[in-house]
N, C-alpha and C. Protein backbone atom coordinates (compact mmCIF):
# COMPACT_ATOMS: atom_id res chain seq x y z
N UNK A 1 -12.09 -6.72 -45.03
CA UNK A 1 -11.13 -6.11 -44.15
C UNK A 1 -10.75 -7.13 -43.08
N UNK A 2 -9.55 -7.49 -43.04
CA UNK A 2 -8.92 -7.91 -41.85
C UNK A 2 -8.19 -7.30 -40.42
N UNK A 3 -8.34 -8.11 -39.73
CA UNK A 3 -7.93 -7.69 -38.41
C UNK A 3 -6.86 -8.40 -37.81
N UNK A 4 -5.61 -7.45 -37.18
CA UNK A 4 -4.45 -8.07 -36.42
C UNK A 4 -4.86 -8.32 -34.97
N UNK A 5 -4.35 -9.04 -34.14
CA UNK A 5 -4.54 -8.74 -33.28
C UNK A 5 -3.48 -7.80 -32.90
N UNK A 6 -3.64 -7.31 -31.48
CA UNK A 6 -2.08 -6.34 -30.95
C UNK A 6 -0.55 -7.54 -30.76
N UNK A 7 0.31 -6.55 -31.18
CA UNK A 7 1.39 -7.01 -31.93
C UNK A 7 2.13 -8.28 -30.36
N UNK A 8 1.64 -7.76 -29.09
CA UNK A 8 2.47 -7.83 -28.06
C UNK A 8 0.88 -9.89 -27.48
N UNK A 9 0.27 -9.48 -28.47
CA UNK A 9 -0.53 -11.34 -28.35
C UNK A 9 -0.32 -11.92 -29.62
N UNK A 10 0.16 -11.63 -30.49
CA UNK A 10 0.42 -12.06 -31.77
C UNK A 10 0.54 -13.80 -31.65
N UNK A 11 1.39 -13.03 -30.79
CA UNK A 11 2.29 -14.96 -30.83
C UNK A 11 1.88 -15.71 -29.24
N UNK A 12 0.29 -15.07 -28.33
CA UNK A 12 0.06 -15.96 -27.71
C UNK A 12 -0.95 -16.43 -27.78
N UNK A 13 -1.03 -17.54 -26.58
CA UNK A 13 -2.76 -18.50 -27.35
C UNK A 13 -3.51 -17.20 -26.00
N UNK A 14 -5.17 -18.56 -26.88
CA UNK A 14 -6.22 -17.18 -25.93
C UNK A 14 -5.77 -17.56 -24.64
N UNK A 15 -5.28 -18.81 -23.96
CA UNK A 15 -5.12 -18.59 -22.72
C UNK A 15 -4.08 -17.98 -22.00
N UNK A 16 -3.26 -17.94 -22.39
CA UNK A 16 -2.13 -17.08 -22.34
C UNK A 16 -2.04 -15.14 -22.30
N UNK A 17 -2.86 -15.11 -23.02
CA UNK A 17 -3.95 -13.55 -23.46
C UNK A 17 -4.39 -13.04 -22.26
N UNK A 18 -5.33 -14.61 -22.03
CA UNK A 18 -6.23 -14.28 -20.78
C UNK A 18 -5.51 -13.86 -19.41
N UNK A 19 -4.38 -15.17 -19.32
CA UNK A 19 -3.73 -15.09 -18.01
C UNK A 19 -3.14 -13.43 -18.40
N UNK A 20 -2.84 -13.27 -19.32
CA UNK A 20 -1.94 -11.83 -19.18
C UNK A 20 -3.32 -10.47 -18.84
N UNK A 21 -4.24 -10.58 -19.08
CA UNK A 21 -5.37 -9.90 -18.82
C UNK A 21 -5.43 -10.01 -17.26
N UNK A 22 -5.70 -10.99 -16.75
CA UNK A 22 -5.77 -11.13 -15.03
C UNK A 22 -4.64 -11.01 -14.23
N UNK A 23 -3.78 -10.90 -15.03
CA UNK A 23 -2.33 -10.21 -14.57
C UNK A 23 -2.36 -8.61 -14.51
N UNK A 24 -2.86 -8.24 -15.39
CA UNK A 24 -3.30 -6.38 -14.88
C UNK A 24 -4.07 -6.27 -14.08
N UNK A 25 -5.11 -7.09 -14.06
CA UNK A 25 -5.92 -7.03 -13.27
C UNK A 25 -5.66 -6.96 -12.09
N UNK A 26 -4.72 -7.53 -11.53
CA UNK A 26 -4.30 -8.45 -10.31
C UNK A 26 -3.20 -6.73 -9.93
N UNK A 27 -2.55 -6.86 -10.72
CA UNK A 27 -1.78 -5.45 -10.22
C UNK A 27 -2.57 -4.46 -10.19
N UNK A 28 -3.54 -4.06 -10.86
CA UNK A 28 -4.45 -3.00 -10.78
C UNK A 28 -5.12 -2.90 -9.45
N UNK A 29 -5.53 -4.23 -9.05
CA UNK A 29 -6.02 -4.29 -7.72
C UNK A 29 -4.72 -4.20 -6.51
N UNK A 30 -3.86 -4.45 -6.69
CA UNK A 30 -2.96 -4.38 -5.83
C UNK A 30 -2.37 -2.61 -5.81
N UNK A 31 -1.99 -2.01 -6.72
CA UNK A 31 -1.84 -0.48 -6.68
C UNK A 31 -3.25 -0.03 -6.28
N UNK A 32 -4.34 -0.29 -6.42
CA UNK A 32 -5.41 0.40 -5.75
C UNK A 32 -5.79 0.47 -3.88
N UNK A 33 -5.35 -1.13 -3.80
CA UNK A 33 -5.08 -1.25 -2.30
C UNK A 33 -4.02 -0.97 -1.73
N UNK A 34 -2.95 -0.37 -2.87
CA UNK A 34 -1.76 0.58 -1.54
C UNK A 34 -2.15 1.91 -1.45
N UNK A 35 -2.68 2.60 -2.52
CA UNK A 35 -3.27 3.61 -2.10
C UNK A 35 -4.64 3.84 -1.08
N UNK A 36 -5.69 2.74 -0.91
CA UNK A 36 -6.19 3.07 0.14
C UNK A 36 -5.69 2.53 1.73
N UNK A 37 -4.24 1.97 1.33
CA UNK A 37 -3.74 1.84 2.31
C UNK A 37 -3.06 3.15 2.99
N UNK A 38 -2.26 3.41 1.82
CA UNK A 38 -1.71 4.95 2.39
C UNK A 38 -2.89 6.32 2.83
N UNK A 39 -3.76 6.34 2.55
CA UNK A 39 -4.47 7.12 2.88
C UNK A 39 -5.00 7.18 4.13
N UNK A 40 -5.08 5.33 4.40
CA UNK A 40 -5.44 5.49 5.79
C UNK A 40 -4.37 5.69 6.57
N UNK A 41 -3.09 5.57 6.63
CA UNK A 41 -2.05 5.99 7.09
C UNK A 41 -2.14 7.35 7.42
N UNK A 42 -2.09 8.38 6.62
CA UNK A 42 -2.47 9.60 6.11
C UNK A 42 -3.95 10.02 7.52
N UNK A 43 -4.94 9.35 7.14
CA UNK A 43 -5.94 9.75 7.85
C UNK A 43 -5.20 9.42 9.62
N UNK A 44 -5.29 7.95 10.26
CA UNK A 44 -4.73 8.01 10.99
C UNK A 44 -3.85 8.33 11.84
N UNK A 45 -2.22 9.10 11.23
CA UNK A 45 -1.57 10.04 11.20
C UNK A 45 -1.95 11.17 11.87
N UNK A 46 -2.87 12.10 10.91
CA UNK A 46 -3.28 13.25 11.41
C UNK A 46 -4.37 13.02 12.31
N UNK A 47 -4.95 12.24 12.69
CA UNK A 47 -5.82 11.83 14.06
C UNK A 47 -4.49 11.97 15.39
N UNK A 48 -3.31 11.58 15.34
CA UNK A 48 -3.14 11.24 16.47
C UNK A 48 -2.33 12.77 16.36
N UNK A 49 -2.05 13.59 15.48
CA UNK A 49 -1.28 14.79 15.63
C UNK A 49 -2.06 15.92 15.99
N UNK A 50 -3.21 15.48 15.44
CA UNK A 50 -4.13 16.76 15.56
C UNK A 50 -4.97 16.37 17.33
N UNK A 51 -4.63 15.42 17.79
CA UNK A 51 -5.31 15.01 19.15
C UNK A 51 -4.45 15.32 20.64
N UNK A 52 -4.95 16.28 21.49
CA UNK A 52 -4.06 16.72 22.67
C UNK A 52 -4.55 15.69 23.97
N UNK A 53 -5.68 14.49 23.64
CA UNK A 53 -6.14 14.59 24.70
C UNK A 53 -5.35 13.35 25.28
N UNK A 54 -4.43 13.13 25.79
CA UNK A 54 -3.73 12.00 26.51
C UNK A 54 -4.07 10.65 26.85
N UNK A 55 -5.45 10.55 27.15
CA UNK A 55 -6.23 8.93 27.51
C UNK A 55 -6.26 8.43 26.02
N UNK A 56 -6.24 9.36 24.79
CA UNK A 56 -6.70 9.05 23.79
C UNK A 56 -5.64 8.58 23.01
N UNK A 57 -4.23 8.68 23.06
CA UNK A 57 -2.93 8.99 23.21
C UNK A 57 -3.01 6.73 22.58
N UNK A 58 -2.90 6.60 23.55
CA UNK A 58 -2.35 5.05 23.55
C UNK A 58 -3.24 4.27 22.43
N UNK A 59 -5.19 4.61 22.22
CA UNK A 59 -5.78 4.22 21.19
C UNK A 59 -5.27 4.50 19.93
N UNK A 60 -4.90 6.10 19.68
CA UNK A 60 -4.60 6.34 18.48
C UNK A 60 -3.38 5.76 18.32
N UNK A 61 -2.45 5.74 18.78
CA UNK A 61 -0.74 5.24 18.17
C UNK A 61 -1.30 4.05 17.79
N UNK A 62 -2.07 2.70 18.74
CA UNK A 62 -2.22 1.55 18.33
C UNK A 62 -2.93 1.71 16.67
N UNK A 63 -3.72 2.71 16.52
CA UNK A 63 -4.22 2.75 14.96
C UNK A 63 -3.87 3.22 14.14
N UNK A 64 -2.67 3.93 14.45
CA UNK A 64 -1.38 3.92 13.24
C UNK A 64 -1.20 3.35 13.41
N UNK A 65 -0.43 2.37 14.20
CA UNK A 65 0.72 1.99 14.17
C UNK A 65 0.46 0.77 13.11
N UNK A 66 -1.37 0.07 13.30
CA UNK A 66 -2.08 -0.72 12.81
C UNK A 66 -2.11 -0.16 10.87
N UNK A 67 -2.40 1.11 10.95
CA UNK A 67 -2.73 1.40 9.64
C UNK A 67 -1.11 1.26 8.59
N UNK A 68 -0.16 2.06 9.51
CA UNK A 68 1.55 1.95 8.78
C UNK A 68 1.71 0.49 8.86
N UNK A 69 1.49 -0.39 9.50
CA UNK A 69 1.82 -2.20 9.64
C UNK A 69 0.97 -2.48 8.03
N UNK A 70 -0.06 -2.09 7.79
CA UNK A 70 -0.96 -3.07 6.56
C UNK A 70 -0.45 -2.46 5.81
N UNK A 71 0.10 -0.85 5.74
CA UNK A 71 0.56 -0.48 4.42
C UNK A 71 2.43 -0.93 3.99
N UNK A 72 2.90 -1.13 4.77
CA UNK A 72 4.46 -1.56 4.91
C UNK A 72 4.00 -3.19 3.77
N UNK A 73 3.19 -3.93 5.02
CA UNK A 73 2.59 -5.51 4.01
C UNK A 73 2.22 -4.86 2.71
N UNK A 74 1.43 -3.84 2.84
CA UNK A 74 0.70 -3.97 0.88
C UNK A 74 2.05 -3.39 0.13
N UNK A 75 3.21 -2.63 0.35
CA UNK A 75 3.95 -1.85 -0.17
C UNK A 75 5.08 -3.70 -0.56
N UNK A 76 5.16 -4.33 0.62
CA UNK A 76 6.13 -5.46 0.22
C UNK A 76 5.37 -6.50 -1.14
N UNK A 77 4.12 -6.48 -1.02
CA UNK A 77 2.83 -7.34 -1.78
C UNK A 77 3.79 -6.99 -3.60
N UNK A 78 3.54 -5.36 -3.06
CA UNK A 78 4.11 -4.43 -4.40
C UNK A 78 5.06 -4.84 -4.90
N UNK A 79 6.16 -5.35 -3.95
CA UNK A 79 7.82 -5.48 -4.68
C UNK A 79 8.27 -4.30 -3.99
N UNK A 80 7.78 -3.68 -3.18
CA UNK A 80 8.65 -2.71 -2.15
C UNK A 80 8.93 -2.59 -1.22
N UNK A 81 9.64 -2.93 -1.16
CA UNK A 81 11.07 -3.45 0.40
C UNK A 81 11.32 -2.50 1.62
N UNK A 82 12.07 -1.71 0.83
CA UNK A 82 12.32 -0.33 1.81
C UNK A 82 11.49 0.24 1.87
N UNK A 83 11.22 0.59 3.28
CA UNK A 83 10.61 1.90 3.52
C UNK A 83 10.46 3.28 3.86
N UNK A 84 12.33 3.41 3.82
CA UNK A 84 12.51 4.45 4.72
C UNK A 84 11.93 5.67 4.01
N UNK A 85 11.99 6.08 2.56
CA UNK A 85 11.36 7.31 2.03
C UNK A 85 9.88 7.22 2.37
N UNK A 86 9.20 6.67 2.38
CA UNK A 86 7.82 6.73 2.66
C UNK A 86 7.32 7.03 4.49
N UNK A 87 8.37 6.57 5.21
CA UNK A 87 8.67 6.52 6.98
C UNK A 87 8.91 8.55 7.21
N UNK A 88 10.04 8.83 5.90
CA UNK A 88 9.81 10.13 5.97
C UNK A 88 9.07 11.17 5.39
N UNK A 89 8.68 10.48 4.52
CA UNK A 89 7.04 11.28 3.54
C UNK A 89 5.95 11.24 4.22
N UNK A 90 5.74 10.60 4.99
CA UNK A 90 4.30 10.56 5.98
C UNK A 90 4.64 11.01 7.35
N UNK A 91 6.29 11.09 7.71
CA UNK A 91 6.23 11.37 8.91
C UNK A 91 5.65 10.95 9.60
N UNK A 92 6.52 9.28 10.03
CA UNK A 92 5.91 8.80 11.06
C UNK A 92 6.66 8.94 12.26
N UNK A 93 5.83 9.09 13.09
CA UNK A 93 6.70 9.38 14.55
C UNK A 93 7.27 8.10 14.99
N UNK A 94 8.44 7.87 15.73
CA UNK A 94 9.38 7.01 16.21
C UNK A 94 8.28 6.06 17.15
N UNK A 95 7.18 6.70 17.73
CA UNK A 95 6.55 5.84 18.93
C UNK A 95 5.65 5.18 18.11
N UNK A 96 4.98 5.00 16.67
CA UNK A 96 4.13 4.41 16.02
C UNK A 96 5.59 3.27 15.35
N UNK A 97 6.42 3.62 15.01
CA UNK A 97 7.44 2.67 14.76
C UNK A 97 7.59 1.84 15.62
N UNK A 98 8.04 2.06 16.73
CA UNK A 98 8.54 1.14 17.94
C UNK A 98 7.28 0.56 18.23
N UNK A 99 6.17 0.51 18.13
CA UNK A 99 5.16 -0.66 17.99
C UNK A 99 5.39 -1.61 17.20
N UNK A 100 5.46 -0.90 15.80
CA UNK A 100 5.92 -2.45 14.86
C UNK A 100 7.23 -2.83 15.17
N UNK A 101 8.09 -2.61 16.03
CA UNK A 101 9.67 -3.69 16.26
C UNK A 101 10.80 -2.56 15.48
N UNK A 102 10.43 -1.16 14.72
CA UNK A 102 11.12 -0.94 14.15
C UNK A 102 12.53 0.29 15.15
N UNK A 103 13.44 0.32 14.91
CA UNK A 103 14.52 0.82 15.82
C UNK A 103 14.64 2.45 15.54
């Protein structure tokens, strides 16, 4: 009994195989770190909505504003540019924006 390989390495060498192997890899790790990016968005978020207490006010925005900044970078990492659907899917407030420069 013989064996093909899959039709889509047919025609590459093993290193070529390989690089295409550490190429999923590489995106696999990169979609895994936008999602624990967005989550902390997500977590951070509801820290500063669910918080009335005012001194506490200026810490939390700085840690959104910190958590939406790394996920905007991991979302561009992605090949994703815009952000405005995601600015309104998480509902970010205008004062965690205007930290990062945004208008």
């Amino acid at each position: 009994m013989s064996l093909r390989p899959p039709s889509h390495l047919a025609g590459a060498s093993a290193a070529e195989a390989a690089f295409d192997a550490l190429g999923h890899e590489i995106l696999a790790e990169k979609a895994a770190a936008l999602g624990r990016a967005g989550q902390r968005v997500e977590e951070t978020l509801a820290r500063l909505r669910d918080n009335a207490d005012e001194q506490l006010r200026p810490l939390l925005l700085k840690d959104a504003a910190e958590a939406v900044h790394g996920y905007f970078i991991q979302r561009e990492l992605c090949g994703l540019r815009k952000h405005d659907a995601v600015i309104r899917e998480y509902n970010i407030p205008k004062a965690v924006l205007a930290r990062l420069g945004a208008k």
